[in-house]
C-alpha atoms as a PDB file:
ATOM      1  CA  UNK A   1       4.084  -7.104  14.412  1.00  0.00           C
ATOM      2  CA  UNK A   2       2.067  -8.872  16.701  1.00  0.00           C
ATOM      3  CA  UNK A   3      -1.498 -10.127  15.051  1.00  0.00           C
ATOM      4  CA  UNK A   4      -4.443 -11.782  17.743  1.00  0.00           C
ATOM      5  CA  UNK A   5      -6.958 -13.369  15.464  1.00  0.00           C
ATOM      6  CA  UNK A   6     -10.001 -14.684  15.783  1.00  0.00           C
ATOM      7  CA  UNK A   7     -11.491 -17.852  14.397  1.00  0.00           C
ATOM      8  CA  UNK A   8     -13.397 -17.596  11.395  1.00  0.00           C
ATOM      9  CA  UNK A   9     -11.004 -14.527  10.226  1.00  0.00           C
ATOM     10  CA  UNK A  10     -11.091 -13.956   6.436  1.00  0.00           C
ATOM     11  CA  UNK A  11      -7.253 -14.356   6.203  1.00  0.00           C
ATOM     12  CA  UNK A  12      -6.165 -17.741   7.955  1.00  0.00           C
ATOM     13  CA  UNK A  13     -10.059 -19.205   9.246  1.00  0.00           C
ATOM     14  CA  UNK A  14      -8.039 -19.945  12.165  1.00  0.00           C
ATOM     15  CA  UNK A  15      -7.394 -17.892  15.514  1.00  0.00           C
ATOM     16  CA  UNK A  16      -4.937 -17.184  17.796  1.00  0.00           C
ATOM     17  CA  UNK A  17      -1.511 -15.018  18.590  1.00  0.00           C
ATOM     18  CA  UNK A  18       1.297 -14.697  15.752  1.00  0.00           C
ATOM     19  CA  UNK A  19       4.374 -13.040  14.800  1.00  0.00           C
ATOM     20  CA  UNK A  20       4.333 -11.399  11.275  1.00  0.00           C
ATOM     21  CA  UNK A  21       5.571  -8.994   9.305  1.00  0.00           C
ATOM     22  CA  UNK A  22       3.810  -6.661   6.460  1.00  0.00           C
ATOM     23  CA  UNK A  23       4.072  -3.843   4.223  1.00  0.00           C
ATOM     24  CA  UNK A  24       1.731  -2.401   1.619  1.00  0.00           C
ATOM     25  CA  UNK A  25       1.052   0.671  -0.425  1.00  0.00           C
ATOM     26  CA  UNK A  26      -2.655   0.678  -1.716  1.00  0.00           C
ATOM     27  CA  UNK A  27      -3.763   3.472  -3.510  1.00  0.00           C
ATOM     28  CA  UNK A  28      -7.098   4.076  -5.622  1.00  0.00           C
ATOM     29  CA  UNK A  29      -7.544   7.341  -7.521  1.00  0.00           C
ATOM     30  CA  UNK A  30      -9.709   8.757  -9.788  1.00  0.00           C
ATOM     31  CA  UNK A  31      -8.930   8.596 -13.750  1.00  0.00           C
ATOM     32  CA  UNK A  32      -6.379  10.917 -14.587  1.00  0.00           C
ATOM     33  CA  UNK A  33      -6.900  13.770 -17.408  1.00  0.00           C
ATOM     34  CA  UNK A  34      -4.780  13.028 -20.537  1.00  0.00           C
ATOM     35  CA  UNK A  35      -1.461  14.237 -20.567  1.00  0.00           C
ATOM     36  CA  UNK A  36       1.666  14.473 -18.417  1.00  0.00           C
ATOM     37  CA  UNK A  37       1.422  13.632 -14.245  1.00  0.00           C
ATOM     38  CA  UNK A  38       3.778  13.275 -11.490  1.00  0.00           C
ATOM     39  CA  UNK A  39       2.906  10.747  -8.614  1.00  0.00           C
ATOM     40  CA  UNK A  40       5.303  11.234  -5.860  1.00  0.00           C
ATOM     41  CA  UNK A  41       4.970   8.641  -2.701  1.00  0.00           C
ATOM     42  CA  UNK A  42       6.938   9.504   0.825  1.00  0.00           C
ATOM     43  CA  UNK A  43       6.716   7.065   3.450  1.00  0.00           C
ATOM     44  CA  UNK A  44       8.682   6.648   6.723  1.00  0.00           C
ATOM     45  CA  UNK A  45       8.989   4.403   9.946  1.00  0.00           C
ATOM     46  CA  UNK A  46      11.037   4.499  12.861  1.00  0.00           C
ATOM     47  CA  UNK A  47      14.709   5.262  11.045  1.00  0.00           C
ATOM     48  CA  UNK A  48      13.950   4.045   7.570  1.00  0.00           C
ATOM     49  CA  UNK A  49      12.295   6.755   5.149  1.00  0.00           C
ATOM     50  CA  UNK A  50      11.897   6.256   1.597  1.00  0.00           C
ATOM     51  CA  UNK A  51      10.157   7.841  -1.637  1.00  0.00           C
ATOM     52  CA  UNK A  52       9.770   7.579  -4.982  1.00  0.00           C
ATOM     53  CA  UNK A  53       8.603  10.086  -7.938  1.00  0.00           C
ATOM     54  CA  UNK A  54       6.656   8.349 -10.995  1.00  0.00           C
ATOM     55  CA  UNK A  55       6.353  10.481 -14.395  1.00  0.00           C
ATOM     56  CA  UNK A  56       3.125   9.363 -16.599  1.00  0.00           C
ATOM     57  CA  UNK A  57       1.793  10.514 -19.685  1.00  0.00           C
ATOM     58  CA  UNK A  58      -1.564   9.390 -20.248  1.00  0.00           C
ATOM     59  CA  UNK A  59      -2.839   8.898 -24.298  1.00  0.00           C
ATOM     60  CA  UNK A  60      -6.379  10.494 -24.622  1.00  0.00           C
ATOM     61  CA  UNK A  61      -8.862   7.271 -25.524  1.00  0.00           C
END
């Protein structure tokens, strides 16, 4: 990935043209009900796919 910056940026202050790479999964939900949930996450790019299935209880308070 190709980044152009500018100067004063919040990540490096500095600006400019660089080579990086990143990834990242954010992911903000509201609380879940007590009890037994399934978060499943799919994701793909060019030839690569993944995914991944998450099984949570949540205790009542």
């Amino acid at each position: 990935m190709r980044i152009i910056a500018v100067d004063g940026n919040p990540l490096s202050q500095d600006g400019g043209r660089f080579l990086t790479k990143g990834c990242g999964l954010w992911v903000q939900m509201e609380p879940l009900a007590p009890g037994s949930h399934t978060l499943s996450i799919r994701g793909a790019s060019g030839s690569f796919a993944t995914g991944v299935d998450y099984k949570l209880q949540v205790a009542a308070g």
